[in-house]
C-alpha atoms as a PDB file:
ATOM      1  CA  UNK A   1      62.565  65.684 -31.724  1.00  0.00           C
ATOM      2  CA  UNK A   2      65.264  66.358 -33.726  1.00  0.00           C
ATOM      3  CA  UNK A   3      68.655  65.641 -33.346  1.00  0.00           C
ATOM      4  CA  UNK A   4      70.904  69.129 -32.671  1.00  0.00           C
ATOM      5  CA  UNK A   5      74.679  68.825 -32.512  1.00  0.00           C
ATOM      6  CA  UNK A   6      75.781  72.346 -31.079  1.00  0.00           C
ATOM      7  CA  UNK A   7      72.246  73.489 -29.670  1.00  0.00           C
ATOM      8  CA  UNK A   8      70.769  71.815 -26.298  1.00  0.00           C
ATOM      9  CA  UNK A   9      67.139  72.342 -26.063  1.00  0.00           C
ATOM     10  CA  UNK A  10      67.187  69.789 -23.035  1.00  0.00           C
ATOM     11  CA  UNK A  11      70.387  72.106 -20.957  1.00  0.00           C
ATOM     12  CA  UNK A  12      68.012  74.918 -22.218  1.00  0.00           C
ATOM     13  CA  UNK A  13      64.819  73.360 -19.798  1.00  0.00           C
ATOM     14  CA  UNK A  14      66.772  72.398 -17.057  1.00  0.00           C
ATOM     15  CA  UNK A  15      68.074  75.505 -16.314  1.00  0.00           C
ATOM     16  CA  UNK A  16      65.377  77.333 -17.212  1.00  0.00           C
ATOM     17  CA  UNK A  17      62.964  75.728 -15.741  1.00  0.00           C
ATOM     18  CA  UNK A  18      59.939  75.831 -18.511  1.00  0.00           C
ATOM     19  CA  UNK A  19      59.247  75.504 -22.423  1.00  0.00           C
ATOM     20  CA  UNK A  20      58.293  79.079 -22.548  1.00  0.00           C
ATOM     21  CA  UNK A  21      61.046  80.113 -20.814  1.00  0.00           C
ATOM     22  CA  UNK A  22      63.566  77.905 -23.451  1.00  0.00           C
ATOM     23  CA  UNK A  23      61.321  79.613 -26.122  1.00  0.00           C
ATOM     24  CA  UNK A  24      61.765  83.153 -25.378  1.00  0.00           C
ATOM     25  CA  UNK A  25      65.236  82.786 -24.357  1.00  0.00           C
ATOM     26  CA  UNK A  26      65.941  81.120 -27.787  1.00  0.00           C
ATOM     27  CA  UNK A  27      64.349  84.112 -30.080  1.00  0.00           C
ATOM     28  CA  UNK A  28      67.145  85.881 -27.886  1.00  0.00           C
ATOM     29  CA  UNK A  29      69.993  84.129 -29.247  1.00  0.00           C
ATOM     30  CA  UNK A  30      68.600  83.431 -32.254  1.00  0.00           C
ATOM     31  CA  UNK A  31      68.168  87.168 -32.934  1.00  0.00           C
ATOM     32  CA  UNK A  32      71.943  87.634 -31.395  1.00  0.00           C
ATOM     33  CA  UNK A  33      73.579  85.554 -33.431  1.00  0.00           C
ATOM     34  CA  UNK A  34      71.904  86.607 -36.865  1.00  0.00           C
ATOM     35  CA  UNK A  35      73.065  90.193 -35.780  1.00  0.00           C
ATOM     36  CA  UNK A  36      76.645  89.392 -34.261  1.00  0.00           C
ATOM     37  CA  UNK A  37      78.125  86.269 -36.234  1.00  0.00           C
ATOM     38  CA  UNK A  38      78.593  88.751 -39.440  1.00  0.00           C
ATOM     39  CA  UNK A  39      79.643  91.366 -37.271  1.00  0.00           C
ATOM     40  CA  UNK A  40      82.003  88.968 -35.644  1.00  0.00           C
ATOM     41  CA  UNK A  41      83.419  87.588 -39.235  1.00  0.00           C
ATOM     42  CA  UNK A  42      84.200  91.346 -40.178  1.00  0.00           C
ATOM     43  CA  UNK A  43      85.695  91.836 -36.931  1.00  0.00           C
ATOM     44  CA  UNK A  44      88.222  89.221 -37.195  1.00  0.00           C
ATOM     45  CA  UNK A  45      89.303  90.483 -40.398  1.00  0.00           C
ATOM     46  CA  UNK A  46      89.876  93.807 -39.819  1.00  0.00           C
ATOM     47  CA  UNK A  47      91.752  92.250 -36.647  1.00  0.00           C
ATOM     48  CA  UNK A  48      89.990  93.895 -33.947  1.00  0.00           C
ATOM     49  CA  UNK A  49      90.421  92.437 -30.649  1.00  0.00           C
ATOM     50  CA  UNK A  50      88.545  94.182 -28.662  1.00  0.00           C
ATOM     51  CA  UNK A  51      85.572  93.881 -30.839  1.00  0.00           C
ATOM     52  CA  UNK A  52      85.934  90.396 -31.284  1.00  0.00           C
ATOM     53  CA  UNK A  53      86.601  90.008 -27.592  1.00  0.00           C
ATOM     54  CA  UNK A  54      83.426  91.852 -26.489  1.00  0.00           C
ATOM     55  CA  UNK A  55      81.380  89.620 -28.987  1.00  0.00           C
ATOM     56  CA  UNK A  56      82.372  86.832 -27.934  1.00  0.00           C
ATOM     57  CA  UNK A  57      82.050  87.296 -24.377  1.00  0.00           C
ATOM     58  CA  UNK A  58      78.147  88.085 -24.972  1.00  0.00           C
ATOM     59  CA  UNK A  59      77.931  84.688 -27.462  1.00  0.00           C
ATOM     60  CA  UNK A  60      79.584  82.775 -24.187  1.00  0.00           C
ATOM     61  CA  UNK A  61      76.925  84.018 -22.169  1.00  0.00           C
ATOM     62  CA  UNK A  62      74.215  82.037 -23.906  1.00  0.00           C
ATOM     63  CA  UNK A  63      76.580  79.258 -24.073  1.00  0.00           C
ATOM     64  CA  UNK A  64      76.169  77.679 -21.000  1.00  0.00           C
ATOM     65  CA  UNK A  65      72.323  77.826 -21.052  1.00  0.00           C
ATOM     66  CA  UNK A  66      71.415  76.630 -24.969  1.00  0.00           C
ATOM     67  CA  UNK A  67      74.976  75.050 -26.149  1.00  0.00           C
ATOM     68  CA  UNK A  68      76.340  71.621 -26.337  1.00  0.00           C
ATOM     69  CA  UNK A  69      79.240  70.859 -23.786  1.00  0.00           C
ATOM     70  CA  UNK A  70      81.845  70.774 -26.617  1.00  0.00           C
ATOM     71  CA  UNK A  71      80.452  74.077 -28.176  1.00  0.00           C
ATOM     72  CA  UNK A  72      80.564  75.842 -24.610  1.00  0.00           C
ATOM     73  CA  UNK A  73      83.974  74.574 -23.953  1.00  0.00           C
ATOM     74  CA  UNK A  74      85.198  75.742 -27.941  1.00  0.00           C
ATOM     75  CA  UNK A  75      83.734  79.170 -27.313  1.00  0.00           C
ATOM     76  CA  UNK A  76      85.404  79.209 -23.492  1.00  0.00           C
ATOM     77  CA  UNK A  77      88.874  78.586 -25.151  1.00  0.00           C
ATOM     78  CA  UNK A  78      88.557  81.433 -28.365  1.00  0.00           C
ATOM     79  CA  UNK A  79      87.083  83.795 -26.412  1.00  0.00           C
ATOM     80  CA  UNK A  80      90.495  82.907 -23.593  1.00  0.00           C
ATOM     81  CA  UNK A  81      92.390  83.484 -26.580  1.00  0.00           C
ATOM     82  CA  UNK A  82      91.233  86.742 -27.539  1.00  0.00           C
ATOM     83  CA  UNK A  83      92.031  88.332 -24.042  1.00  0.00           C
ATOM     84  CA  UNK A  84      95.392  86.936 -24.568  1.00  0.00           C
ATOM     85  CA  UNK A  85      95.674  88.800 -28.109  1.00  0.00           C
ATOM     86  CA  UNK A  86      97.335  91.971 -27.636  1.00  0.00           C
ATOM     87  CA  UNK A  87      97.379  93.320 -31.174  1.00  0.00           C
ATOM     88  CA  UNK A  88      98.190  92.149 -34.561  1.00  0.00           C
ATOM     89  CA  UNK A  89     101.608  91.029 -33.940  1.00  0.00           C
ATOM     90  CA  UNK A  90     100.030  87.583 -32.106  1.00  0.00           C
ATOM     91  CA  UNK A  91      96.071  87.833 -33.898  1.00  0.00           C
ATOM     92  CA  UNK A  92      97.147  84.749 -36.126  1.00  0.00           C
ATOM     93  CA  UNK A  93      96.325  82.335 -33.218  1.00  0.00           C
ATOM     94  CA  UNK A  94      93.303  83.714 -32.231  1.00  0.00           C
ATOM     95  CA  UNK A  95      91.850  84.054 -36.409  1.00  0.00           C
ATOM     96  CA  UNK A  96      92.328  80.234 -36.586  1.00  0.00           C
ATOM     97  CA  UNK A  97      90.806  79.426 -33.536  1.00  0.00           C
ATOM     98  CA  UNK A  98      87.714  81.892 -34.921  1.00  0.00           C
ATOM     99  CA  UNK A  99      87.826  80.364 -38.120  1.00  0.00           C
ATOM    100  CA  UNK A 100      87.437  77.066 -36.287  1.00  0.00           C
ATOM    101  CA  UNK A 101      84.323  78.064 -34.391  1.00  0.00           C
ATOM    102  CA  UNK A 102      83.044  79.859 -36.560  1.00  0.00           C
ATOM    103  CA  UNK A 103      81.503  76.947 -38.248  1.00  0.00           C
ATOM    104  CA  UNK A 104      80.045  75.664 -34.869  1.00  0.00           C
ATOM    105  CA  UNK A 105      78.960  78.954 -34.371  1.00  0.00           C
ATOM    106  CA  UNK A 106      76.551  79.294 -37.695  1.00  0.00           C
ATOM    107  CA  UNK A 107      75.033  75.765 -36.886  1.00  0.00           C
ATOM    108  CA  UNK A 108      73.951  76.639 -33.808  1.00  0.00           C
ATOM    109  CA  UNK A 109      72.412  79.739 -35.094  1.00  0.00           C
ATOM    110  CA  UNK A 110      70.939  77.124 -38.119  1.00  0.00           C
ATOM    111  CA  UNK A 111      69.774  75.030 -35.124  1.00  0.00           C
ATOM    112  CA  UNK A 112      68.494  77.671 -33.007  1.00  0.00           C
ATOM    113  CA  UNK A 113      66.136  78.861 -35.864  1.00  0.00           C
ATOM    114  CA  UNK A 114      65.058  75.221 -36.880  1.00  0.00           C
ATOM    115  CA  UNK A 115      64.201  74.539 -33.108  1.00  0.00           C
ATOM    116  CA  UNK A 116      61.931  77.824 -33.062  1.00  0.00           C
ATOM    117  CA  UNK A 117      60.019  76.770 -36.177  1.00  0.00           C
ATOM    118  CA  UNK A 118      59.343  73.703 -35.162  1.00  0.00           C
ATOM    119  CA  UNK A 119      57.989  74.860 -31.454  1.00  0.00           C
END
């Protein structure tokens, strides 16, 4: 098995219970995160907190289930961060933090679609 570094198949099967469970689960966040990471990106540019609030609030929901501790706790803290942001006055803090994650974010898409191709 391979080694993942923001994806946790094993979190994945304990709390769901069964392989086909993980499986299905994982086409589910693959597919999310192909469709909202660009969406996300864009979102952040063009400053939009409440976008980029909403977004991440549905990422953080597959956090706990398919992502390593430290990626859990990164997304807990941006997406924190973002219903502190009020407008573009303060958006600075909350664009680094993004562009922070954001790596984190695309490897655990990368890994998400590596585990499903090799399952």
């Amino acid at each position: 098995m391979p080694s993942y570094k923001a994806l946790s198949p094993a979190r994945a099967l304990d709390y769901l219970g069964d392989a086909q469970g993980v499986r299905s689960l994982m086409q589910t966040l693959h597919s999310t995160l192909t469709q909202e990471l660009p969406q996300l990106a864009r979102w952040v540019q063009e400053k939009d907190t409440s976008a980029v609030r909403q977004c991440l609030h549905q990422i953080k929901g597959f956090a706990p289930v398919f992502g390593a501790e430290s990626l859990v706790q990164n997304i807990m803290r941006v997406e924190a961060l973002s219903k502190a942001t009020l407008g573009d006055q303060d958006f600075a803090p909350l664009a680094q933090a993004y562009q922070e994650l954001a790596p984190h974010l695309q490897q655990w898409q990368d890994e998400a679609k590596a585990y499903l191709a090799q399952s």
